[in-house]
C-alpha atoms as a PDB file:
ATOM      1  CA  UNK A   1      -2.141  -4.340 -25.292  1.00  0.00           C
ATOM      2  CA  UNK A   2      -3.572  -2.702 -22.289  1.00  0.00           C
ATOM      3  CA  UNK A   3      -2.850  -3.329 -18.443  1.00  0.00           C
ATOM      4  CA  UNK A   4      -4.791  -2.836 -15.862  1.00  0.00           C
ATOM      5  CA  UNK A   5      -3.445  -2.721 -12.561  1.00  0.00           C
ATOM      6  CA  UNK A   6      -5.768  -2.291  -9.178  1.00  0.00           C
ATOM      7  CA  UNK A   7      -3.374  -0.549  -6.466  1.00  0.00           C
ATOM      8  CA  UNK A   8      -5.065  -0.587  -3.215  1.00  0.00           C
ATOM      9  CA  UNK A   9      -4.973   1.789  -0.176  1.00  0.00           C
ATOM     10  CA  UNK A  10      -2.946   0.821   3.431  1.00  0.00           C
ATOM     11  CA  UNK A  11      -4.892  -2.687   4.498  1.00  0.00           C
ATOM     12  CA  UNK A  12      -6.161  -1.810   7.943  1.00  0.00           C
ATOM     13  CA  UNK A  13      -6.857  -4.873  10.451  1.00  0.00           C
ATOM     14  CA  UNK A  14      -9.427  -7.620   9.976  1.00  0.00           C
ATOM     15  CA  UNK A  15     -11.632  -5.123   8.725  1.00  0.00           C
ATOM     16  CA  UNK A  16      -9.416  -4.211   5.704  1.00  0.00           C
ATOM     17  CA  UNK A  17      -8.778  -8.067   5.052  1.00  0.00           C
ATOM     18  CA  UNK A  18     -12.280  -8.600   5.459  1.00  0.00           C
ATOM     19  CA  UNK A  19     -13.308  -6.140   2.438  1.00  0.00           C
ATOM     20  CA  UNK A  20     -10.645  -7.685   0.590  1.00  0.00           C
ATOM     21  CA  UNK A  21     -12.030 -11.285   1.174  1.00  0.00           C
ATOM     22  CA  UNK A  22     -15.759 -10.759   0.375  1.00  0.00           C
ATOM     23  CA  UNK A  23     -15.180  -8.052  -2.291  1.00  0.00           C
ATOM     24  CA  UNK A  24     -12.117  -8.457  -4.204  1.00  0.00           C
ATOM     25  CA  UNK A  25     -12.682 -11.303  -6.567  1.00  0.00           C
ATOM     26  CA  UNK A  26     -16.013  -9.710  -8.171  1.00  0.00           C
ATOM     27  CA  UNK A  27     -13.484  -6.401  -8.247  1.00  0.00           C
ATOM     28  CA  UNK A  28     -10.998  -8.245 -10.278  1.00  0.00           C
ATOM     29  CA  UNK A  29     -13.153 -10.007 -12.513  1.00  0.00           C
ATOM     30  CA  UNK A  30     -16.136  -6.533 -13.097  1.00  0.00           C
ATOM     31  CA  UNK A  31     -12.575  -4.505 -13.852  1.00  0.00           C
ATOM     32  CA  UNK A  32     -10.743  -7.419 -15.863  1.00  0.00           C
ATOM     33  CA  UNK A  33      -7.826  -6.449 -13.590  1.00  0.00           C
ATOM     34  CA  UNK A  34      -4.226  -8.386 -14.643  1.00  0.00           C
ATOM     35  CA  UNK A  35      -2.455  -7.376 -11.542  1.00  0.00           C
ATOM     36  CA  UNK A  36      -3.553  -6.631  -8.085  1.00  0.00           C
ATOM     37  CA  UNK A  37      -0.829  -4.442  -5.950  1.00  0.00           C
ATOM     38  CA  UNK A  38      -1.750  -3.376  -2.111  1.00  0.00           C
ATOM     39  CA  UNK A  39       0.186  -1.995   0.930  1.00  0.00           C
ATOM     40  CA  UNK A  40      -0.077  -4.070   4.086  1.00  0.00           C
ATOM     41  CA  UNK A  41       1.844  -2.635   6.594  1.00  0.00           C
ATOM     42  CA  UNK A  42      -1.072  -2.335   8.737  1.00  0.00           C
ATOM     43  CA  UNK A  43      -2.429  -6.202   8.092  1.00  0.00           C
ATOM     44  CA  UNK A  44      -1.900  -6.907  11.866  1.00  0.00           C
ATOM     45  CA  UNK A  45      -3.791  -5.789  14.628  1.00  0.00           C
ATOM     46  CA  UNK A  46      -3.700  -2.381  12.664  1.00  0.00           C
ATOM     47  CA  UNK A  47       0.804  -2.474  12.552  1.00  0.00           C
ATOM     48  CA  UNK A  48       2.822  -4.745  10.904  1.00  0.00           C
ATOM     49  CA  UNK A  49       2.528  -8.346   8.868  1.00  0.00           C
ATOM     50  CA  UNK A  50       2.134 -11.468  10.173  1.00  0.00           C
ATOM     51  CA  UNK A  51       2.652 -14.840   8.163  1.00  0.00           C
ATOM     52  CA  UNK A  52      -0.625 -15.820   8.895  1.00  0.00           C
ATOM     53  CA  UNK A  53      -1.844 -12.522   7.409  1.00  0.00           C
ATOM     54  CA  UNK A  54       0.221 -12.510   4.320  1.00  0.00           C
ATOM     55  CA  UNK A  55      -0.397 -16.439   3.285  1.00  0.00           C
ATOM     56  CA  UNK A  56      -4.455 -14.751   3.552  1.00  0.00           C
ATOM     57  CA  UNK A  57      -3.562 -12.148   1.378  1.00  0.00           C
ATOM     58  CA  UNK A  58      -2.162 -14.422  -0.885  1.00  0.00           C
ATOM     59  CA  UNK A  59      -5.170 -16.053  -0.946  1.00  0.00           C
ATOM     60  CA  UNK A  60      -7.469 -13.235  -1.526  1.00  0.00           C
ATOM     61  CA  UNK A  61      -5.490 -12.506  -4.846  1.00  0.00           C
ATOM     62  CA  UNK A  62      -3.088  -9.914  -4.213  1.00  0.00           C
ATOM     63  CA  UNK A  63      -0.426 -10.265  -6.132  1.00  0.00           C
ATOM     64  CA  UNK A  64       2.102  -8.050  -5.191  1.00  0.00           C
ATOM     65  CA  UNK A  65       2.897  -6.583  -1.676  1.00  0.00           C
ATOM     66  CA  UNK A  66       4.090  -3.289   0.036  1.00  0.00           C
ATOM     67  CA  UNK A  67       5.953  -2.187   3.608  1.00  0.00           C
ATOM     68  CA  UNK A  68       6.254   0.915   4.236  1.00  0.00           C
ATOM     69  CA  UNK A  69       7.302   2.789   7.695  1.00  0.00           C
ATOM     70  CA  UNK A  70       6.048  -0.824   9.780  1.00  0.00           C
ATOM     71  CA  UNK A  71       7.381  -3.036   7.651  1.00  0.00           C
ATOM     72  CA  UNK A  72       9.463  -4.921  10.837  1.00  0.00           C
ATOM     73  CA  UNK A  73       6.760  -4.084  13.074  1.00  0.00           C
ATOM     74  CA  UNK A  74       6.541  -8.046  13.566  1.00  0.00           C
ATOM     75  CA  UNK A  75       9.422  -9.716  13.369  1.00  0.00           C
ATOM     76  CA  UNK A  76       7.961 -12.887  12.067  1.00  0.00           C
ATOM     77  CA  UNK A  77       8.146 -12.330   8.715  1.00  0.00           C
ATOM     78  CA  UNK A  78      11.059 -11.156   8.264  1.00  0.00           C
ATOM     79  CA  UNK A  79      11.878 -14.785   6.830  1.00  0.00           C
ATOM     80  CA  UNK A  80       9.257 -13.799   4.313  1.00  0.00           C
ATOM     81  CA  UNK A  81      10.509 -10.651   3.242  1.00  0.00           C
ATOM     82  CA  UNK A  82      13.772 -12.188   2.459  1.00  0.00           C
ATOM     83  CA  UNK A  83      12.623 -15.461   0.373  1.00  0.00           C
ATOM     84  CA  UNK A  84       8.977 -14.190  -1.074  1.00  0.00           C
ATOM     85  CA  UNK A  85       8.929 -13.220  -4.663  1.00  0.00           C
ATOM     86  CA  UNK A  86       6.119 -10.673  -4.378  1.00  0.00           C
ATOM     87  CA  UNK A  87       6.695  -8.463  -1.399  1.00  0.00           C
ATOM     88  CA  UNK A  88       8.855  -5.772  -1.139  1.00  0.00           C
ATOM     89  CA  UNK A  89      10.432  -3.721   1.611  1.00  0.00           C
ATOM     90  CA  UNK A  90      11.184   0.130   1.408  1.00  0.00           C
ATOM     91  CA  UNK A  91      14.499   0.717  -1.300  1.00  0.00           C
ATOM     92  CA  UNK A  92      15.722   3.316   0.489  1.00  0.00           C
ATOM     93  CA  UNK A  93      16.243   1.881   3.666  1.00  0.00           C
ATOM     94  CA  UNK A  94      19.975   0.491   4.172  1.00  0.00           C
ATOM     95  CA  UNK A  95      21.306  -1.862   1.773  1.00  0.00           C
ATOM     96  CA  UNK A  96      21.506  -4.623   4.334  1.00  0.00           C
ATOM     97  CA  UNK A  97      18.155  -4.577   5.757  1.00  0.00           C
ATOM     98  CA  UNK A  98      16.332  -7.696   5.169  1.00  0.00           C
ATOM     99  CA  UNK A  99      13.759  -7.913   2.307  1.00  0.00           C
ATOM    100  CA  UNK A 100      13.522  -7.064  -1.330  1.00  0.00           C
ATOM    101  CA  UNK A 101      14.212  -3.762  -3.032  1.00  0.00           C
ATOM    102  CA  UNK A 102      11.546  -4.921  -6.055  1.00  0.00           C
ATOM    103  CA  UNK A 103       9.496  -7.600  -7.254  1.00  0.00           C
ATOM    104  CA  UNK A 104       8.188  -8.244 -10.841  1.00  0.00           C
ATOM    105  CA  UNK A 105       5.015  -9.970 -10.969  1.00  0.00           C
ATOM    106  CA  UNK A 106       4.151 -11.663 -14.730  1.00  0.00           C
ATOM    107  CA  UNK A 107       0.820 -12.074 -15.617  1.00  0.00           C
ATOM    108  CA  UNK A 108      -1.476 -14.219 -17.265  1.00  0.00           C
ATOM    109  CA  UNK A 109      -1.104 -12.402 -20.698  1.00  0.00           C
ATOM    110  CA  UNK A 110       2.399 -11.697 -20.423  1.00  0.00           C
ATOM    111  CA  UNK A 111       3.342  -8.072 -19.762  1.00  0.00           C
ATOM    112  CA  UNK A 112       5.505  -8.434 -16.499  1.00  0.00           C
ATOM    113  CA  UNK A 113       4.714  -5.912 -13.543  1.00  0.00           C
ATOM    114  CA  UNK A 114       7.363  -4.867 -11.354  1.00  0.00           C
ATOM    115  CA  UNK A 115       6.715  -2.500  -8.340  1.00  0.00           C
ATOM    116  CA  UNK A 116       8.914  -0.591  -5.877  1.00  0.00           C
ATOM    117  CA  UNK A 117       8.183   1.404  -2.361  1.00  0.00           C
ATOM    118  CA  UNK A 118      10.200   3.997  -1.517  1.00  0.00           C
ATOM    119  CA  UNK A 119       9.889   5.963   2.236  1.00  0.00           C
ATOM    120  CA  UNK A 120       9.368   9.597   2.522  1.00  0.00           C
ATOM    121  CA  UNK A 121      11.791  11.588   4.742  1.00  0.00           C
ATOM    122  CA  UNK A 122       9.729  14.252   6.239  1.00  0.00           C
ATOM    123  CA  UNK A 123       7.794  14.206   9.312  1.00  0.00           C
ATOM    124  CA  UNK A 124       8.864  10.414   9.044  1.00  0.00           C
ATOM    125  CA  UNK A 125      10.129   8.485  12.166  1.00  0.00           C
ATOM    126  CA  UNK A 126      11.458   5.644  10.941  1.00  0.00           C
ATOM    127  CA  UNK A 127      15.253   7.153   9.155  1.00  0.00           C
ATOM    128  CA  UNK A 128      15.953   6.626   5.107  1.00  0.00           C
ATOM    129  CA  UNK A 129      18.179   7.359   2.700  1.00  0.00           C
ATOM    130  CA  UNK A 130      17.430   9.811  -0.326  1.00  0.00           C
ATOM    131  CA  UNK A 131      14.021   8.402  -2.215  1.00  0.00           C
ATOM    132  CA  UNK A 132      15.189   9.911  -4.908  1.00  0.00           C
ATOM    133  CA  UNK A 133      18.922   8.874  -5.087  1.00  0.00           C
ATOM    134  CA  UNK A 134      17.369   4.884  -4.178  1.00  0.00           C
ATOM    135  CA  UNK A 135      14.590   4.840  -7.114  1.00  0.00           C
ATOM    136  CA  UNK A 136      17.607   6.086  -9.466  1.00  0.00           C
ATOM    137  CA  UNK A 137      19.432   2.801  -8.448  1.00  0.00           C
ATOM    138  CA  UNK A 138      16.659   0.303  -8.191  1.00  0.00           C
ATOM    139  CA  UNK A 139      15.484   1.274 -11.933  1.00  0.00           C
ATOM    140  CA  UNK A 140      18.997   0.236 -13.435  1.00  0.00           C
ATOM    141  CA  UNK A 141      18.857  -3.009 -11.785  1.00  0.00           C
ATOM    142  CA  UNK A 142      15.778  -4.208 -12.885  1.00  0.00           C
ATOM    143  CA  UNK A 143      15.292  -5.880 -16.140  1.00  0.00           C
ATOM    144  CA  UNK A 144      15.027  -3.385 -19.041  1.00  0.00           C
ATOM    145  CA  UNK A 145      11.979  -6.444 -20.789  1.00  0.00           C
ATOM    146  CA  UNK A 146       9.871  -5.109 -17.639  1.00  0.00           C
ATOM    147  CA  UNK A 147       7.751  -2.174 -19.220  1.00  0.00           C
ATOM    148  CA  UNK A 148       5.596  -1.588 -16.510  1.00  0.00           C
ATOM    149  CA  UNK A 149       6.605  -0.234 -13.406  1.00  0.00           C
ATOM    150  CA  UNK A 150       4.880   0.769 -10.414  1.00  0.00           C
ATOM    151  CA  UNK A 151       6.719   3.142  -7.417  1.00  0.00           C
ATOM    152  CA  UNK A 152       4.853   4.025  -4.190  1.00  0.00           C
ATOM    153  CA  UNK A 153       6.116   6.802  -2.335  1.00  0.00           C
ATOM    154  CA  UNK A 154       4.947   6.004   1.329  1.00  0.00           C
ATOM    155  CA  UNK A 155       5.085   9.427   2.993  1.00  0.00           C
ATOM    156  CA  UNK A 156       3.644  11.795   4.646  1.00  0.00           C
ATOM    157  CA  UNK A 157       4.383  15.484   2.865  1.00  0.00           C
ATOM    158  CA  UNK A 158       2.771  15.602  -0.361  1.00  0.00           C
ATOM    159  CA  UNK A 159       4.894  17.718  -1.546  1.00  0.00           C
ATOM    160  CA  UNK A 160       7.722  14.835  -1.465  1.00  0.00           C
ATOM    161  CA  UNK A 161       4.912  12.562  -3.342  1.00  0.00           C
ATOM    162  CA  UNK A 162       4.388  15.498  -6.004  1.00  0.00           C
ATOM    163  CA  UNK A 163       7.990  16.000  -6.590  1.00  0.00           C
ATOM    164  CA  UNK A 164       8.589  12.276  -6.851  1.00  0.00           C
ATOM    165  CA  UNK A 165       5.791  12.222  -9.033  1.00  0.00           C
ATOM    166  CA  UNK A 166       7.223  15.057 -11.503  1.00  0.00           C
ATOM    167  CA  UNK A 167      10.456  13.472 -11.319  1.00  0.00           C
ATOM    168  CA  UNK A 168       9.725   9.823 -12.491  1.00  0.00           C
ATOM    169  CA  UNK A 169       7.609  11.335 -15.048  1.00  0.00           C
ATOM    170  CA  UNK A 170       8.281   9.437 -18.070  1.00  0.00           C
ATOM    171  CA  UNK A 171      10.583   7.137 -16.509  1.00  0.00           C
ATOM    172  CA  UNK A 172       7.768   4.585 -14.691  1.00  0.00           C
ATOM    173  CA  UNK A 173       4.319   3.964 -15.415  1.00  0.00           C
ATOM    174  CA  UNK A 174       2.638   5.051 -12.308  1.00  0.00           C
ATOM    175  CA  UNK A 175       3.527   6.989  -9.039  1.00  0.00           C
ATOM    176  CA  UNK A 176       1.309   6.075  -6.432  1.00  0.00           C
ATOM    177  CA  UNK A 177       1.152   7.897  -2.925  1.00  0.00           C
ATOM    178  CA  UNK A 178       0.018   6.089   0.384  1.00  0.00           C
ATOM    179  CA  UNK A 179       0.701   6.581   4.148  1.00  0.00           C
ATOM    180  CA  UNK A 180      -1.673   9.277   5.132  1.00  0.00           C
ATOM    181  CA  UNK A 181      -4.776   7.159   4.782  1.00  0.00           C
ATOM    182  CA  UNK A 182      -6.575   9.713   3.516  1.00  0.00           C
ATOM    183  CA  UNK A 183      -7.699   9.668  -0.302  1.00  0.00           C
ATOM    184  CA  UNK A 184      -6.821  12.929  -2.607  1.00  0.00           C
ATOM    185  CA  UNK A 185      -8.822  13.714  -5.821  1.00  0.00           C
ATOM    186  CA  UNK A 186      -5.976  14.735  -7.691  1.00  0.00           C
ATOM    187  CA  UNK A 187      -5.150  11.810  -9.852  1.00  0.00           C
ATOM    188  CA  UNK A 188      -4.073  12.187 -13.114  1.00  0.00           C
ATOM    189  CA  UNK A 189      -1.565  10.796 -16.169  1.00  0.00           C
ATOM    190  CA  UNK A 190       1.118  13.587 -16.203  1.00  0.00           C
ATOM    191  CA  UNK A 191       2.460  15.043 -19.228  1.00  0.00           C
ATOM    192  CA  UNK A 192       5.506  12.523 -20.303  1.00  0.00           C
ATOM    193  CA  UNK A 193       2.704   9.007 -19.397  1.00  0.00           C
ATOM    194  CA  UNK A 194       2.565   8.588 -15.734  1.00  0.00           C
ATOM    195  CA  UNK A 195       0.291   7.685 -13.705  1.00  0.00           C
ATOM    196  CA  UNK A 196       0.159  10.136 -10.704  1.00  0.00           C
ATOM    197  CA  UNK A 197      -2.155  10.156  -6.709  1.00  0.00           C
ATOM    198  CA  UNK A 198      -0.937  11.766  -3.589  1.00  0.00           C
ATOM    199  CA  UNK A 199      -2.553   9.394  -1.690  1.00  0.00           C
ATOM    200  CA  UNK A 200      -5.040   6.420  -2.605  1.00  0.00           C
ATOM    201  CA  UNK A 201      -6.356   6.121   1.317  1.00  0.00           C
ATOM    202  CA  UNK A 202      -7.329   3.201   3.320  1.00  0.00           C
ATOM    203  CA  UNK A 203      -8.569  -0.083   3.068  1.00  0.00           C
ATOM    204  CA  UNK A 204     -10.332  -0.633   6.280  1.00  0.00           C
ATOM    205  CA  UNK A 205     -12.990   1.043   8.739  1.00  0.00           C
ATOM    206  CA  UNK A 206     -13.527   4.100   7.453  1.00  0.00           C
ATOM    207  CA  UNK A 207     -15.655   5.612  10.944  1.00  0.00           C
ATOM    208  CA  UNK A 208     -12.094   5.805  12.568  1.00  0.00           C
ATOM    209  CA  UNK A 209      -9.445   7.990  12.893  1.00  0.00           C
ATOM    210  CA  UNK A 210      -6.995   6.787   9.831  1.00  0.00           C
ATOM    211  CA  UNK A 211      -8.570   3.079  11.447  1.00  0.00           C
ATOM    212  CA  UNK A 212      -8.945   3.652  14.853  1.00  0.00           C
ATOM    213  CA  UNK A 213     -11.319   4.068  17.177  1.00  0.00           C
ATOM    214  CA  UNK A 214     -12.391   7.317  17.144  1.00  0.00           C
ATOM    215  CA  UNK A 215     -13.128   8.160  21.348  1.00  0.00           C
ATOM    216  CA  UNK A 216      -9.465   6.542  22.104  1.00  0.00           C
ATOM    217  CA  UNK A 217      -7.756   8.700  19.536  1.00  0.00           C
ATOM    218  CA  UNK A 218      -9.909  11.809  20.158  1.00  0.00           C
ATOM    219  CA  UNK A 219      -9.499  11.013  23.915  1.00  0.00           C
ATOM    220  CA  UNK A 220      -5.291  10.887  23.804  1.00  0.00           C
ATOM    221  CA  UNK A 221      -5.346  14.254  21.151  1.00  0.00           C
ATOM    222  CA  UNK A 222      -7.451  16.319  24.126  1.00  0.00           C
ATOM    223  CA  UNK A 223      -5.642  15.058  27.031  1.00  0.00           C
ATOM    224  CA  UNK A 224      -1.958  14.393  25.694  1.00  0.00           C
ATOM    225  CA  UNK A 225      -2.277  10.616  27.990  1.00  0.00           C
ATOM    226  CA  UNK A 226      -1.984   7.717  26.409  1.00  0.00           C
ATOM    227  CA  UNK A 227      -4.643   5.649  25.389  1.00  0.00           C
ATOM    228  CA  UNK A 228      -4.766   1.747  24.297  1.00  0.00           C
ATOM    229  CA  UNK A 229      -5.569   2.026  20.793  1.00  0.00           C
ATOM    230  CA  UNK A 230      -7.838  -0.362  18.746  1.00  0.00           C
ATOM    231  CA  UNK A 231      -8.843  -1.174  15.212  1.00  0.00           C
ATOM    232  CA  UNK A 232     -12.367   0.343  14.706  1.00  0.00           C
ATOM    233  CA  UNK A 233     -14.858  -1.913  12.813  1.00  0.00           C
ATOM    234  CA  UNK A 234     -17.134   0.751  11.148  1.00  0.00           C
ATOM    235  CA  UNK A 235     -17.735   1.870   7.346  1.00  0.00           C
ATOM    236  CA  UNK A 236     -15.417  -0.465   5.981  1.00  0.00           C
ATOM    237  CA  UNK A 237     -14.545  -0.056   2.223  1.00  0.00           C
ATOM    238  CA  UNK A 238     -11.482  -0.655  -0.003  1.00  0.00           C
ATOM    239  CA  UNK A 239     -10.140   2.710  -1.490  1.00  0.00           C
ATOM    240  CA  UNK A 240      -7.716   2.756  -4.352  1.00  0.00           C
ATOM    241  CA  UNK A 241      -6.698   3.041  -8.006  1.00  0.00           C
ATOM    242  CA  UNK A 242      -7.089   1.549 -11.541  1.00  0.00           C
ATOM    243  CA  UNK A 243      -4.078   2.182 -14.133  1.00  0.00           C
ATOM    244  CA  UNK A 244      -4.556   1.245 -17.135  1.00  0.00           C
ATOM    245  CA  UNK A 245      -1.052   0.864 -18.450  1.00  0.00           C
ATOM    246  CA  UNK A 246       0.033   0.301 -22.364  1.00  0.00           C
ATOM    247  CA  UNK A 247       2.277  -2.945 -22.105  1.00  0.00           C
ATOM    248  CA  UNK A 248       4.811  -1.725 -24.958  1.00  0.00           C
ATOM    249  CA  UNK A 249       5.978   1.432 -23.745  1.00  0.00           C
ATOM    250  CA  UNK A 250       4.859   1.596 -19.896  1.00  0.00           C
ATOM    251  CA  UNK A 251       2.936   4.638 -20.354  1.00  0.00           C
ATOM    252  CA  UNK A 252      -0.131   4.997 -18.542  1.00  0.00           C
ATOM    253  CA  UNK A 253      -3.106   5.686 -20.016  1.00  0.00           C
ATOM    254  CA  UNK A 254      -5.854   6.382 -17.710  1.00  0.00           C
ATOM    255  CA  UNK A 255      -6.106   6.585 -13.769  1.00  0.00           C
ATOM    256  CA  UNK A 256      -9.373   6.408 -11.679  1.00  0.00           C
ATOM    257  CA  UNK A 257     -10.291   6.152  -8.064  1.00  0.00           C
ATOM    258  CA  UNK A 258     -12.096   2.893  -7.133  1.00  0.00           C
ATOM    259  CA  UNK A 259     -14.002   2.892  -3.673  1.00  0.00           C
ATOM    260  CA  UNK A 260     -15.849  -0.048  -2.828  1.00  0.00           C
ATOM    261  CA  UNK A 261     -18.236  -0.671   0.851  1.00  0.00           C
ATOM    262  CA  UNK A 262     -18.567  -3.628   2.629  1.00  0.00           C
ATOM    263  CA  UNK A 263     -22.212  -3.744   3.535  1.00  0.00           C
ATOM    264  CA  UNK A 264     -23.334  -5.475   6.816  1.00  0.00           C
ATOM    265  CA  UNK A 265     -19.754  -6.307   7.887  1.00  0.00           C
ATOM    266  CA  UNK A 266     -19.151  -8.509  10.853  1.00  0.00           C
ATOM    267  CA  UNK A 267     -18.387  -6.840  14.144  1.00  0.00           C
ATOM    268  CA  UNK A 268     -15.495  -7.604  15.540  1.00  0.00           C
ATOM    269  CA  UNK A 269     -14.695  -5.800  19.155  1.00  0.00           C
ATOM    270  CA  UNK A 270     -10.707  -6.436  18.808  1.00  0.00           C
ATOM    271  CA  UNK A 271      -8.107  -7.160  15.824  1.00  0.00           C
ATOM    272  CA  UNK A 272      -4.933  -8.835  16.917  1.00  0.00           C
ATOM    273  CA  UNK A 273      -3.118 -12.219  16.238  1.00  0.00           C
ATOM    274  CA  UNK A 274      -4.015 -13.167  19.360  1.00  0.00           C
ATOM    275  CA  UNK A 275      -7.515 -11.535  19.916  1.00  0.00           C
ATOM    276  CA  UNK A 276      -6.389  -9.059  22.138  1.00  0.00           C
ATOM    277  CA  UNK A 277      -6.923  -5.494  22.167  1.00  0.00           C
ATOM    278  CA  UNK A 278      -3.974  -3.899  19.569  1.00  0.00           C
ATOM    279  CA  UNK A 279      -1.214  -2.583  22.130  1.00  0.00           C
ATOM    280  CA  UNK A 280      -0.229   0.442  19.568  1.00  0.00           C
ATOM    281  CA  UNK A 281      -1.010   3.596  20.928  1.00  0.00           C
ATOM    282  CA  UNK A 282      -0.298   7.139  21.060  1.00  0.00           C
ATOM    283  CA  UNK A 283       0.558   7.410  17.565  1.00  0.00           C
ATOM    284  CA  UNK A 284      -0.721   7.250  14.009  1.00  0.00           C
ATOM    285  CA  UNK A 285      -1.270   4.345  12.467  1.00  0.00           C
END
């Protein structure tokens, strides 16, 4: 039996959660997706979760979740990350750091999904242990009926996604790359049947820099001052990736880029829990 599993780019904002309401149902069903994976670390205001943004999600139809580098950017749902069965944190950060190494998502057909994020370690500010020593360990712990197996490598070298990549090779059924925000046309089943991308890029406004607005970045790169920092609202589309997976042995089968644009969006001057301009500045996304 074939899988397919939709894996989509960093959420961004309202914006990204917008595409995701209006778009992602007709997605699902046109695709005959079985599982629907995203990162949203950048839900809120453009950093971090919020509860009222992940019981949306929810909502929406994404059935499994991602953290990466902001995953405690709000502290709120922290509860979340400990007691939810379908969001994960990164494995590599300490052992005692609140949320879930995995989570295995079964669905309707039966072929159970299980997904892991791991952090890269260069040019990375937030500190991790080895990726590579983590993935080893989370892979023994989780059940050996779960086939499928999806690890993101949030990071910002691609070399560090590659090498990930060639080193899960036959051991998972996809390696998927996010962080950057930008999308790479190099994906591709590798030779022992996974599924490889560098980077699957952004849901969210896509006139931005990696999601923000473009003069406030532009304005903080020329002058090295800091500028307030905002969600932009423009070319909004949902970037990411179809895996079609082969339930009995894992192995993926085929990989393809899936962009899809929000036409006539709503304009929306701020994104923030509290409608306030987004206080994150000076830094990517």
């Amino acid at each position: 039996m074939d899988i397919k599993v939709l894996y989509i780019g960093d959420v961004v904002g309202r914006p990204g959660r917008q595409v995701l309401a209006e778009e992602l149902t007709r997605v699902v069903r046109e695709h005959e997706i079985d599982c629907v994976i995203a990162n949203v670390e950048n839900v809120a205001g453009g950093s971090g979760l919020t509860i009222v943004s992940y019981d949306k999600l929810c909502k929406y139809g994404i059935n499994l979740m991602t953290l990466g580098d902001h995953v405690y950017r709000k502290r709120e749902i922290i509860d979340t990350l400990c007691n939810s069965d379908c969001i994960v944190r990164p494995a590599n950060l300490p052992s005692k750091a609140a949320g879930k190494e995995w989570a295995v998502y079964t669905t309707r057909r039966g072929p159970q999904i299980a997904v892991v994020t791991l952090l890269g370690r260069m040019y990375m500010s937030m500190p991790s242990d080895n990726p590579f020593s983590a993935i080893d360990r989370v892979l023994k712990r989780i059940p050996s009926d779960v086939r499928i197996v999806f690890v993101e490598m949030h990071a910002e070298a691609t070399s560090e996604k590659i090498a990930m990549g060639w080193y899960l090779d036959g051991q998972v059924s996809a390696v998927i790359g996010t962080h950057t925000h930008v999308v790479t046309a190099d994906e591709t089943v590798l030779p022992k049947g996974t599924g490889y991308i560098t980077d699957i890029g952004m849901t969210g406004p896509h006139e931005s820099v990696l999601g923000r607005t473009v003069d406030r970045v532009v304005k903080s790169l020329v002058t090295q001052m800091p500028y307030m920092y905002s969600v932009a609202t423009g070319d909004i589309r949902m970037n990411g990736v179809i895996v079609t997976v082969e339930s009995n042995t894992g192995r993926a089968r085929d990989i393809e880029r899936i962009c899809v644009k929000l036409e006539n969006p709503q304009q929306v001057p701020y994104d923030n829990a509290d409608g306030r301009p987004d206080k994150y500045s000076n830094g990517a996304p």
